[in-house]
C-alpha atoms as a PDB file:
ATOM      1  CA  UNK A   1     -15.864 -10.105  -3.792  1.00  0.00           C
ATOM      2  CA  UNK A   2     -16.580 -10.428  -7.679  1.00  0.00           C
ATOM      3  CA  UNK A   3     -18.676 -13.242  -8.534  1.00  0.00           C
ATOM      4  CA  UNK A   4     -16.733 -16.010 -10.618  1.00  0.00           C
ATOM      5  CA  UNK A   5     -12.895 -15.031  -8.241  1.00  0.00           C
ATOM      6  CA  UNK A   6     -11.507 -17.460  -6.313  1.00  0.00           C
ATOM      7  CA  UNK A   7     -11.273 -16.365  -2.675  1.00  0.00           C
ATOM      8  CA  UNK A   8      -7.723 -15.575  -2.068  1.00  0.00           C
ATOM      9  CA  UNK A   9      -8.390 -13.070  -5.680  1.00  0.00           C
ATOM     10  CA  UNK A  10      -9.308  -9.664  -5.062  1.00  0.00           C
ATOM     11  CA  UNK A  11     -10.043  -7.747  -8.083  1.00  0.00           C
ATOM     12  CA  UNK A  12      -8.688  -4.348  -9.070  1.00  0.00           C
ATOM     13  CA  UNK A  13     -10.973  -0.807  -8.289  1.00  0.00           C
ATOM     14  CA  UNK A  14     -11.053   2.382  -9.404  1.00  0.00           C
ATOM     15  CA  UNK A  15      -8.781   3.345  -6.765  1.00  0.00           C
ATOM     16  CA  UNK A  16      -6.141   1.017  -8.497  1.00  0.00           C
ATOM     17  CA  UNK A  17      -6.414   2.228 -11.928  1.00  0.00           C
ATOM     18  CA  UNK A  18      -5.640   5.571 -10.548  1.00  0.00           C
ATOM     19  CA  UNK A  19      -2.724   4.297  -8.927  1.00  0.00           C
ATOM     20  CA  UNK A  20      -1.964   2.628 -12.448  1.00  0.00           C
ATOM     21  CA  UNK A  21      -2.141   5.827 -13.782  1.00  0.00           C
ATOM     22  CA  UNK A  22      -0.493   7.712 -11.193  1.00  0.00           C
ATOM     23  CA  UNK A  23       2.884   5.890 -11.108  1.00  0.00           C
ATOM     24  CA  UNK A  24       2.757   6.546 -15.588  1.00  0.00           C
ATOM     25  CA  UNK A  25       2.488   9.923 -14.906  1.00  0.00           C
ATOM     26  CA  UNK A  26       5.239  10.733 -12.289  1.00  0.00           C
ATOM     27  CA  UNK A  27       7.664   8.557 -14.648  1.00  0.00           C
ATOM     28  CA  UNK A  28       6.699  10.984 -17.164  1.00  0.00           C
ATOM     29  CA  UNK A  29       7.111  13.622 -14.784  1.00  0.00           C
ATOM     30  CA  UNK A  30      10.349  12.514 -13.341  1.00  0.00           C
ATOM     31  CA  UNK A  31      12.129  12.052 -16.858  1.00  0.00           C
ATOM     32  CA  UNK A  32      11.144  15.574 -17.489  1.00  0.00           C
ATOM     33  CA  UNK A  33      12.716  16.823 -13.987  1.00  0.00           C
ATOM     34  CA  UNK A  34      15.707  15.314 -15.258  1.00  0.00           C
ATOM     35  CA  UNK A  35      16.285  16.732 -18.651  1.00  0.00           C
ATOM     36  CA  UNK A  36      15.619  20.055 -17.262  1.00  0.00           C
ATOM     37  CA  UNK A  37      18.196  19.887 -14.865  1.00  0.00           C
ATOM     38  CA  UNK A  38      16.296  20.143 -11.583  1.00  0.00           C
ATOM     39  CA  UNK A  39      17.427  16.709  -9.922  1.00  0.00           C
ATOM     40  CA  UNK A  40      16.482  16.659  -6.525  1.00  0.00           C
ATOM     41  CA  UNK A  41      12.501  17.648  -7.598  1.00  0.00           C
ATOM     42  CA  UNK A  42      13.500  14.684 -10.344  1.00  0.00           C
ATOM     43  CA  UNK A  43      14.661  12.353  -7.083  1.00  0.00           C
ATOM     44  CA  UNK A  44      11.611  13.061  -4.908  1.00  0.00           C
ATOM     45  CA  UNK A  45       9.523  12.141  -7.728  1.00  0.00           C
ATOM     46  CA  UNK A  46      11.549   9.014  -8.659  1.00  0.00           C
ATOM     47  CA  UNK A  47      10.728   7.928  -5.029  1.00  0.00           C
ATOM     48  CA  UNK A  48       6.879   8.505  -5.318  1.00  0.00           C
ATOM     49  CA  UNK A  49       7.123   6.178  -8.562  1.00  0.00           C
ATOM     50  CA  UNK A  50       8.951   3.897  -7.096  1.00  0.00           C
ATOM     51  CA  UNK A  51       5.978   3.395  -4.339  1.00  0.00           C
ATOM     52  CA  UNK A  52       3.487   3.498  -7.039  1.00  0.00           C
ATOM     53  CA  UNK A  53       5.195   1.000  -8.753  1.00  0.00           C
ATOM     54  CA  UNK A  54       5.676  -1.173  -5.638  1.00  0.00           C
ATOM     55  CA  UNK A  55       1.656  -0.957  -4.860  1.00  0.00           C
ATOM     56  CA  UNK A  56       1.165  -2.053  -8.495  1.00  0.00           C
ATOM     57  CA  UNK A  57       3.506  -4.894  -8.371  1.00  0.00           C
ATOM     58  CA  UNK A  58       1.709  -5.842  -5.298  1.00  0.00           C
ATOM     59  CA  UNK A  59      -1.683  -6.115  -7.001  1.00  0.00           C
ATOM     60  CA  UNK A  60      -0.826  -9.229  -9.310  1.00  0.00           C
END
């Protein structure tokens, strides 16, 4: 635990940044799927970012 964090605080990690990043990506990602016309790759990704987003939201 980081020094100066109240107990019930965990603070973020690399591994969460990437995740950060991740779910910015795929968004990208599935917005291009879209415009290019190849919706079910677009709706497989939209899942992933929802995940990622879910795992973010979880980290506040």
């Amino acid at each position: 635990m980081a020094r100066g964090c109240p107990p019930e605080t965990v603070p973020a990690d690399l591994g969460d940044l990437v995740v950060l990043l991740l779910a910015g990506t795929l968004s990208g990602l599935r917005d291009r799927l879209h415009s290019d016309g190849y919706e079910r790759a677009a709706d497989l990704v939209a899942d992933l970012v929802d995940i990622a987003d879910d795992y973010v939201t979880r980290l506040k």
